[in-house]
PDB file of N, CA and C in Angstrom:
ATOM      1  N   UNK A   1       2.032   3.471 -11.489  1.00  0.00           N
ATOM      2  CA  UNK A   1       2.890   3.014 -12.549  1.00  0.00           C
ATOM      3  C   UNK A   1       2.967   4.063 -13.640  1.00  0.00           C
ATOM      4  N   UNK A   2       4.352   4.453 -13.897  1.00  0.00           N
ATOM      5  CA  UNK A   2       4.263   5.391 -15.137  1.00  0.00           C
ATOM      6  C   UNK A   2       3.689   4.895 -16.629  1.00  0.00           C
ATOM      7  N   UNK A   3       3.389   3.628 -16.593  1.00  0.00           N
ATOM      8  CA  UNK A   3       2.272   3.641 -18.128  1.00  0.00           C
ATOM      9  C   UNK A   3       1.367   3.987 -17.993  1.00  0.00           C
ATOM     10  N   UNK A   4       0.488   3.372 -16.618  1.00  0.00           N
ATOM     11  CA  UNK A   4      -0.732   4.039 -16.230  1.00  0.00           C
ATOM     12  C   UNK A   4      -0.998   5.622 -16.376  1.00  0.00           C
ATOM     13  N   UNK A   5      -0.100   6.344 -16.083  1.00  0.00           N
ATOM     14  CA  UNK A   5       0.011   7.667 -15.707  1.00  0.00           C
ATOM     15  C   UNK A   5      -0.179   8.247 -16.958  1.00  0.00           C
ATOM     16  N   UNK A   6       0.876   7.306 -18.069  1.00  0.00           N
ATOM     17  CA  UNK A   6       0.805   7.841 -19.687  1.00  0.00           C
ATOM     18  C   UNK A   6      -0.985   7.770 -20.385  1.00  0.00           C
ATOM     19  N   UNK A   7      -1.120   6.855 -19.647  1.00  0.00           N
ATOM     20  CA  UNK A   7      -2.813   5.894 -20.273  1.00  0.00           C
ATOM     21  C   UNK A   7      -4.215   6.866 -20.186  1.00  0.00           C
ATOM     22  N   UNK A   8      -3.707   7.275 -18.470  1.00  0.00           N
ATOM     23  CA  UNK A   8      -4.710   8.076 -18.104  1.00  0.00           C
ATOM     24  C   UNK A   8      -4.438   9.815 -18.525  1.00  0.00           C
ATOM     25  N   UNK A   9      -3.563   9.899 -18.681  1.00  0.00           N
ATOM     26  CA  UNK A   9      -3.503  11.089 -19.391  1.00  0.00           C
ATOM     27  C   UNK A   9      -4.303  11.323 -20.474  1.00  0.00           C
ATOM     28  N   UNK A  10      -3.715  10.233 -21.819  1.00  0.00           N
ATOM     29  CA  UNK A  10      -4.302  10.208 -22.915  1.00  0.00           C
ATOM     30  C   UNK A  10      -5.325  10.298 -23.511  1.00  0.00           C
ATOM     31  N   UNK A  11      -6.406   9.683 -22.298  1.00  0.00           N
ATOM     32  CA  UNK A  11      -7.995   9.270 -22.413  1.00  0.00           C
ATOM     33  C   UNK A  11      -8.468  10.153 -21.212  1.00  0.00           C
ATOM     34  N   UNK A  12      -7.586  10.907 -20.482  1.00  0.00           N
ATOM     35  CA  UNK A  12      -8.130  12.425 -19.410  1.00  0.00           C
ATOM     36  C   UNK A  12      -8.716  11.474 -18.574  1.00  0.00           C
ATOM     37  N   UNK A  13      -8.309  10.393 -17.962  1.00  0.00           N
ATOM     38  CA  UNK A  13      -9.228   9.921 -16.858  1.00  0.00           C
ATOM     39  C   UNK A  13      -8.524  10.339 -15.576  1.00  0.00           C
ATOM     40  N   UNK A  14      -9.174  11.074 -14.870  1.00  0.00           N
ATOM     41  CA  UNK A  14      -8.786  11.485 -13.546  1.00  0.00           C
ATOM     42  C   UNK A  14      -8.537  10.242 -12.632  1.00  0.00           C
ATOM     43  N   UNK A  15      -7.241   9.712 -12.574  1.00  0.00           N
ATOM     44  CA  UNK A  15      -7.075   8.457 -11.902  1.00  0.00           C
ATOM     45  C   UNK A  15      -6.046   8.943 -10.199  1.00  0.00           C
ATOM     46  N   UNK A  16      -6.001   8.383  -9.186  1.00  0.00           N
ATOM     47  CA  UNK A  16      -5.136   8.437  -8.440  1.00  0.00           C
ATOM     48  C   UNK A  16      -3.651   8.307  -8.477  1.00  0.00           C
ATOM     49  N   UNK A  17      -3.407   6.929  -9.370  1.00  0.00           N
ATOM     50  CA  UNK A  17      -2.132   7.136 -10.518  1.00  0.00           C
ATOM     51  C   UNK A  17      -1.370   8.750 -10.857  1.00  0.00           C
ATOM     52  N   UNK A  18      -2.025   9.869 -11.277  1.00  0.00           N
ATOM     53  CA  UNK A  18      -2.073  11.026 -11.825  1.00  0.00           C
ATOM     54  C   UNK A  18      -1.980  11.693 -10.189  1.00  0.00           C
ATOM     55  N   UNK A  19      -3.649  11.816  -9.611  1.00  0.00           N
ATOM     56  CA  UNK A  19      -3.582  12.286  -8.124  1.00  0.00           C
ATOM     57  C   UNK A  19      -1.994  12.260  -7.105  1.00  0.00           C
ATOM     58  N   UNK A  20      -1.862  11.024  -7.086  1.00  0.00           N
ATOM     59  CA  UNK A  20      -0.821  11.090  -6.440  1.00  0.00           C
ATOM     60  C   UNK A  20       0.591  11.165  -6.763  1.00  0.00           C
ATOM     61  N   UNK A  21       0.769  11.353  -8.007  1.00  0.00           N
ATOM     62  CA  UNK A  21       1.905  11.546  -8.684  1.00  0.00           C
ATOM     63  C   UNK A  21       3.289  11.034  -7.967  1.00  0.00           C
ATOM     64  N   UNK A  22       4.576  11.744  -7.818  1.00  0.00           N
ATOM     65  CA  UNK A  22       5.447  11.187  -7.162  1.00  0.00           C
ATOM     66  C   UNK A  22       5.594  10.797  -5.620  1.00  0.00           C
ATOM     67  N   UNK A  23       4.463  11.044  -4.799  1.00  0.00           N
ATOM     68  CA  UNK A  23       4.265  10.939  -3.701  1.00  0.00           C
ATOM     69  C   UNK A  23       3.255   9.045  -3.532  1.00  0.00           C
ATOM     70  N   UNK A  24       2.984   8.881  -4.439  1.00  0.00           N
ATOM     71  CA  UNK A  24       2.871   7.201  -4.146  1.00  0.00           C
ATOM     72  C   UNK A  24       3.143   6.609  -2.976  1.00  0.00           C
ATOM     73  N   UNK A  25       4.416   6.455  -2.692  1.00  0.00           N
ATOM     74  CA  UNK A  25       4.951   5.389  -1.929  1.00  0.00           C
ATOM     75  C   UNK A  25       4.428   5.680  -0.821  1.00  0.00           C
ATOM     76  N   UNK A  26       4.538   7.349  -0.321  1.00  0.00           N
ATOM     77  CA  UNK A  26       3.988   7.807   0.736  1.00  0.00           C
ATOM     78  C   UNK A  26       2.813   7.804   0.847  1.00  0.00           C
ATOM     79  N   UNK A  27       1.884   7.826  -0.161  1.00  0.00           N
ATOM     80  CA  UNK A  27       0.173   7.693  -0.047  1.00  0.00           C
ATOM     81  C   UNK A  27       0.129   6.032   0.274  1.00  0.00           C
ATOM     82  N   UNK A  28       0.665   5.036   0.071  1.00  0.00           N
ATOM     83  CA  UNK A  28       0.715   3.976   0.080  1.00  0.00           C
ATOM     84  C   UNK A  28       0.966   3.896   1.795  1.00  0.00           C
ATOM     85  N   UNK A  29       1.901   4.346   2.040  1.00  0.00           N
ATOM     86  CA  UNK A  29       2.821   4.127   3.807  1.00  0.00           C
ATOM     87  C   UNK A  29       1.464   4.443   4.248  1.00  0.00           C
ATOM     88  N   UNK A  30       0.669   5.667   4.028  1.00  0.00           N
ATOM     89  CA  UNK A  30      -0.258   6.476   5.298  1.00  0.00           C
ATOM     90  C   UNK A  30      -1.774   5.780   5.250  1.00  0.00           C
ATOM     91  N   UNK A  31      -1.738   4.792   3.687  1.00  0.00           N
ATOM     92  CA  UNK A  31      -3.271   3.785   3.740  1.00  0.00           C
ATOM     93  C   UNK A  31      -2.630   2.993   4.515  1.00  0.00           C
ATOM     94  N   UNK A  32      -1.348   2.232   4.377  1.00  0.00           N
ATOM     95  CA  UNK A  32      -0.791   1.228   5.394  1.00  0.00           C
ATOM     96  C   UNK A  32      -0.874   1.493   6.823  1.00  0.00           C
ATOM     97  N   UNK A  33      -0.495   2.467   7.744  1.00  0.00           N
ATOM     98  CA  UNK A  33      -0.551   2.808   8.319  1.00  0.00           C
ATOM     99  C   UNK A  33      -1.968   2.721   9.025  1.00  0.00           C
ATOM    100  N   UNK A  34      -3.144   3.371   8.458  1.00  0.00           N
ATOM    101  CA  UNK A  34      -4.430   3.168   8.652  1.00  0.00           C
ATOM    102  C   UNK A  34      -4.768   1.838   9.002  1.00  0.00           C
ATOM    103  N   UNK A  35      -4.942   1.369   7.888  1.00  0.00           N
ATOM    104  CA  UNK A  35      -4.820  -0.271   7.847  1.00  0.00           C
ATOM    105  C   UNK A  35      -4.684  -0.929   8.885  1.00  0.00           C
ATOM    106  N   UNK A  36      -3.079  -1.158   9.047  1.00  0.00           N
ATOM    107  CA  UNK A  36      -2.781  -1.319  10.324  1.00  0.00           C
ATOM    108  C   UNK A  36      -3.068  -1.204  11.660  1.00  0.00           C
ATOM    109  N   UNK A  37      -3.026   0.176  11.916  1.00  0.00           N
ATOM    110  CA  UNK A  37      -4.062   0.663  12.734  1.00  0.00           C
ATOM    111  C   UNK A  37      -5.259   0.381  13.104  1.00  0.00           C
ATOM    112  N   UNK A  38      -6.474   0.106  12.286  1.00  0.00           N
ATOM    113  CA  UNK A  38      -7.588  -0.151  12.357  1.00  0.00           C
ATOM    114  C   UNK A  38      -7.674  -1.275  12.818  1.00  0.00           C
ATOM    115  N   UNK A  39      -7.077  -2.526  12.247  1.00  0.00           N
ATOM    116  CA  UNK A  39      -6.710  -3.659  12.439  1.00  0.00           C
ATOM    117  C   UNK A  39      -6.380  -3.731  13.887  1.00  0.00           C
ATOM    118  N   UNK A  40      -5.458  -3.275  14.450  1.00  0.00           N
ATOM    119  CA  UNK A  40      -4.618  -3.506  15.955  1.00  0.00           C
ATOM    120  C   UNK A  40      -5.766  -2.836  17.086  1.00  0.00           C
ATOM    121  N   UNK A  41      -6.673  -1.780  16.824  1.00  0.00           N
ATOM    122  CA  UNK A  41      -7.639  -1.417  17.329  1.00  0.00           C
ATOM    123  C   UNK A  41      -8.535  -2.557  17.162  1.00  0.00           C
ATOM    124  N   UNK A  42      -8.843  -3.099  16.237  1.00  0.00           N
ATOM    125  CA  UNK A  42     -10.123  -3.630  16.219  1.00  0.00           C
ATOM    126  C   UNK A  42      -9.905  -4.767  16.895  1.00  0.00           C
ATOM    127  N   UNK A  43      -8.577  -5.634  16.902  1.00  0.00           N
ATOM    128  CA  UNK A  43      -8.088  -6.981  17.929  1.00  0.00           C
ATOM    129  C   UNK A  43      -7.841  -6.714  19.124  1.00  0.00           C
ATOM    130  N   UNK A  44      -7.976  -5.125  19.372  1.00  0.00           N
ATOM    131  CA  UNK A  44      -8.071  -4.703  20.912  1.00  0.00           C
ATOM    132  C   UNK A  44      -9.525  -4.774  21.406  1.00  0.00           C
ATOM    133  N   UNK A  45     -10.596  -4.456  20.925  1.00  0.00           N
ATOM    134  CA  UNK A  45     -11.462  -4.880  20.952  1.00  0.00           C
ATOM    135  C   UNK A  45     -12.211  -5.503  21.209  1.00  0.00           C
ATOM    136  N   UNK A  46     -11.772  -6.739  20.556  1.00  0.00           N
ATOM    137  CA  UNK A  46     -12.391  -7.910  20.471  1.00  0.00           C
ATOM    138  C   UNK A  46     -11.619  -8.584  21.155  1.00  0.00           C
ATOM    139  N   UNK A  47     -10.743  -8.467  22.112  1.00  0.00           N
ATOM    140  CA  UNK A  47     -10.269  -8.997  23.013  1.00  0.00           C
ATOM    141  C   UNK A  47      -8.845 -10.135  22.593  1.00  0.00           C
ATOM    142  N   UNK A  48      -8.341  -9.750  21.706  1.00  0.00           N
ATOM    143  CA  UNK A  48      -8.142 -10.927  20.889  1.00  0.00           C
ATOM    144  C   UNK A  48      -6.556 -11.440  21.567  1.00  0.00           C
ATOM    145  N   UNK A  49      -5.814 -12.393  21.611  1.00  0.00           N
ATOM    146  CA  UNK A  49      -4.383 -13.051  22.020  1.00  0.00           C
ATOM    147  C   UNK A  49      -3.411 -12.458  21.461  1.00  0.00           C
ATOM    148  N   UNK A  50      -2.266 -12.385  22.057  1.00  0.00           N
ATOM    149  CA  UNK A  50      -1.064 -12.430  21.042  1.00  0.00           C
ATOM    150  C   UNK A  50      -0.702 -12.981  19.601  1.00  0.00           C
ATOM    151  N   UNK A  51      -1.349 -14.270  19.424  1.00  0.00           N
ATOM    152  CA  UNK A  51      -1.460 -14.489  18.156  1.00  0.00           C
ATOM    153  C   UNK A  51      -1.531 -13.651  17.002  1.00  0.00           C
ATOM    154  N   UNK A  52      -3.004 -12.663  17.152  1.00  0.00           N
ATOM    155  CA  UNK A  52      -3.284 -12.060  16.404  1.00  0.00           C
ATOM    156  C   UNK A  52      -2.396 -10.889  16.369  1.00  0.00           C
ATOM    157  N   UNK A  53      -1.628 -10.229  16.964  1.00  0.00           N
ATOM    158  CA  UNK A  53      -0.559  -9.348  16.865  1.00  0.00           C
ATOM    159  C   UNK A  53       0.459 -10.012  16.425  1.00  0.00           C
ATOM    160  N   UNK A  54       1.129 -11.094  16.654  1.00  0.00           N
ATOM    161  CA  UNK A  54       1.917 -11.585  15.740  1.00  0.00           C
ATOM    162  C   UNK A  54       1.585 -11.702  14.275  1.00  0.00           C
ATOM    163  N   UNK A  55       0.303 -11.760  14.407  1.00  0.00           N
ATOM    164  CA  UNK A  55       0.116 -12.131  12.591  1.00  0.00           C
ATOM    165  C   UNK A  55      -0.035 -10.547  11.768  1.00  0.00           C
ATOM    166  N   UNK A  56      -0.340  -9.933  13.068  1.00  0.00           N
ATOM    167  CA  UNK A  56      -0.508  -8.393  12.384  1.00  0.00           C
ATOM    168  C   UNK A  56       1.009  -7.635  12.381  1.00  0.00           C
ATOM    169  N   UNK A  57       1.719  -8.082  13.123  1.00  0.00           N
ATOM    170  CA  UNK A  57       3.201  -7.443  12.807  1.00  0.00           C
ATOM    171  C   UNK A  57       3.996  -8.410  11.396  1.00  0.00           C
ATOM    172  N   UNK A  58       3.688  -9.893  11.127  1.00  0.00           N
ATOM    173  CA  UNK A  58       4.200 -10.308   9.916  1.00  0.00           C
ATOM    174  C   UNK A  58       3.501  -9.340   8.822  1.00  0.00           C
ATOM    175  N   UNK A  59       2.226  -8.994   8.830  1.00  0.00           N
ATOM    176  CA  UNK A  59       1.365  -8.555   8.151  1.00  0.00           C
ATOM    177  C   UNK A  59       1.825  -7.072   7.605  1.00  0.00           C
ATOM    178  N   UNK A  60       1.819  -6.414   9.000  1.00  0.00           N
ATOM    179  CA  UNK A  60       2.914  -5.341   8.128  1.00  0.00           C
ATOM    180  C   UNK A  60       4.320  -5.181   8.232  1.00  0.00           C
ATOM    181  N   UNK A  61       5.161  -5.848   8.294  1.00  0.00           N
ATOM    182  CA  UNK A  61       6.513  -6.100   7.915  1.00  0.00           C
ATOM    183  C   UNK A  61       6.108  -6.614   6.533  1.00  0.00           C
ATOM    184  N   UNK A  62       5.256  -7.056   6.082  1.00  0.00           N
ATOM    185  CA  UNK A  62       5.453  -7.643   4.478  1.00  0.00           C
ATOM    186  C   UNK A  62       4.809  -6.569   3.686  1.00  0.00           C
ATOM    187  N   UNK A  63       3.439  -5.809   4.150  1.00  0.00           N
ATOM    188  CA  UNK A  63       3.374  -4.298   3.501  1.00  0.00           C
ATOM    189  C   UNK A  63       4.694  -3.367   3.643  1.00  0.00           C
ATOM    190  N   UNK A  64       5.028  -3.069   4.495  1.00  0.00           N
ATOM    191  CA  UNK A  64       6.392  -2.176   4.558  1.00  0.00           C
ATOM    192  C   UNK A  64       7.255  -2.465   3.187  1.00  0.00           C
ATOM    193  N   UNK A  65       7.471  -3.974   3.343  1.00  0.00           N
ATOM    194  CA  UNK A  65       8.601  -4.672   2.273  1.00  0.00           C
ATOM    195  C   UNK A  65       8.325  -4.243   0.871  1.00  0.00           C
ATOM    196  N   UNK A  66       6.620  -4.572   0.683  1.00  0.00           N
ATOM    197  CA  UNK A  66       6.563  -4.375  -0.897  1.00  0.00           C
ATOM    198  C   UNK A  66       6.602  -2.882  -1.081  1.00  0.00           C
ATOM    199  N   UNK A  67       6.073  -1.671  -0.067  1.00  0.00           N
ATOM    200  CA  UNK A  67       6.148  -0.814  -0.474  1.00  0.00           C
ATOM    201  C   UNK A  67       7.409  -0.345  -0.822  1.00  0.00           C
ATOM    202  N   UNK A  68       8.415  -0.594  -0.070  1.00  0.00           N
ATOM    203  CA  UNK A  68      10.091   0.186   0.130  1.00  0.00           C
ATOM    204  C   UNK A  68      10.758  -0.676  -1.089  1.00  0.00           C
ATOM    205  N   UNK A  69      10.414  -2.211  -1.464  1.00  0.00           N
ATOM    206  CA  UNK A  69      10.950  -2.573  -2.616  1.00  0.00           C
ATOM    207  C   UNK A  69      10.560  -1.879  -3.913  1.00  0.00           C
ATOM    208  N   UNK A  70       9.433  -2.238  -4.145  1.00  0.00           N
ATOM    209  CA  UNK A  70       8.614  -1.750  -5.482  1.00  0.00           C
ATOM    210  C   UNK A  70       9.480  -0.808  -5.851  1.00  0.00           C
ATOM    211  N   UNK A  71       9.523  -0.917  -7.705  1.00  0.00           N
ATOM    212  CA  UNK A  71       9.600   0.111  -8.313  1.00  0.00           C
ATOM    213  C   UNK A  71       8.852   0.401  -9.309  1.00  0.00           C
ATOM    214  N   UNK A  72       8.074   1.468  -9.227  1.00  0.00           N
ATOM    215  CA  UNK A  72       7.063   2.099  -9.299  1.00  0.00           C
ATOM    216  C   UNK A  72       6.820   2.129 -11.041  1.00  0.00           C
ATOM    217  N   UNK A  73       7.973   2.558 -11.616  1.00  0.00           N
ATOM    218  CA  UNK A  73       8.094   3.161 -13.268  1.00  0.00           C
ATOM    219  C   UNK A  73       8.343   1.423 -13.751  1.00  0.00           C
ATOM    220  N   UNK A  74       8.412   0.187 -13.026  1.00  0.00           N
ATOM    221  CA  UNK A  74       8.492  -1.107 -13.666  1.00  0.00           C
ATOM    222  C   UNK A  74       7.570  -1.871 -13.652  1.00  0.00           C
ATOM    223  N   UNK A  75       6.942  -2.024 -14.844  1.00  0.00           N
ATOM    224  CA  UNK A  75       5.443  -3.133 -14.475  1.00  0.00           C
ATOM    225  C   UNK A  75       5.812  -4.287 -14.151  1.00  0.00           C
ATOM    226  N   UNK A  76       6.641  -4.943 -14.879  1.00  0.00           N
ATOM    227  CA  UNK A  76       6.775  -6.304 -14.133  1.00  0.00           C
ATOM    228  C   UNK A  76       7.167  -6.003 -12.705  1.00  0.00           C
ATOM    229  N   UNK A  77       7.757  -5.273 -12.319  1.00  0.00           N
ATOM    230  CA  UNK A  77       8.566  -5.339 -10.763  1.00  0.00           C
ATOM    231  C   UNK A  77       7.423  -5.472  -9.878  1.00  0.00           C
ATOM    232  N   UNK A  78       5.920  -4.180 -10.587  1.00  0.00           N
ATOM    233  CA  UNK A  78       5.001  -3.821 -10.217  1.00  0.00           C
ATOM    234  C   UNK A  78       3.789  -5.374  -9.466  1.00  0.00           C
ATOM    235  N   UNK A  79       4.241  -5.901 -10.901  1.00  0.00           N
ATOM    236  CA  UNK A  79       3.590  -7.738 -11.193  1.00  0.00           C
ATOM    237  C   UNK A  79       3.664  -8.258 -10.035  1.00  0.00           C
ATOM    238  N   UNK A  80       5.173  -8.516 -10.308  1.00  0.00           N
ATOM    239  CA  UNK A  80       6.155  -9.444  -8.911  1.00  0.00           C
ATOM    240  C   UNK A  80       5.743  -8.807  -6.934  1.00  0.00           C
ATOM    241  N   UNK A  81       5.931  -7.855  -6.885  1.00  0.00           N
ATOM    242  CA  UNK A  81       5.772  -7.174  -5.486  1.00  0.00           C
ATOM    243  C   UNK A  81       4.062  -7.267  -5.486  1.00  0.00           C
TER     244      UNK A  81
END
């Protein structure tokens, strides 16, 4: 969030906010990604049903959503998503 970004400047706190600067969305996609991943491995695993892949594809179809909606420089939007 660009207040954050203003905040941590001000008070020099080395935040990820700052770290990742305009590349966000994409640092966001590639933890998602992981995430995901780890997840679909680990229900391979454990042997698990279709169920659980259905709940892991709603799961990230709704990460995808907030990431590609969000806007980033709006706190409330930030709130809401």
């Amino acid at each position: 969030m660009k207040e954050d970004k203003e905040d941590d400047l001000k008070v020099g706190v080395k935040s990820t906010a700052l770290r990742f600067g305009n590349s966000t969305k994409e640092w966001l996609s590639g933890f998602g990604i992981a995430w995901i991943g780890s997840l679909g491995l680990s229900g391979f695993n454990a042997d698990l049903g279709w169920p659980y892949y259905v709940a892991l594809m709603a799961a990230s179809g709704h990460l995808t959503w907030q990431i590609w909606t969000v806007d980033l420089s709006c706190r409330a939007d930030c709130n809401r998503n």
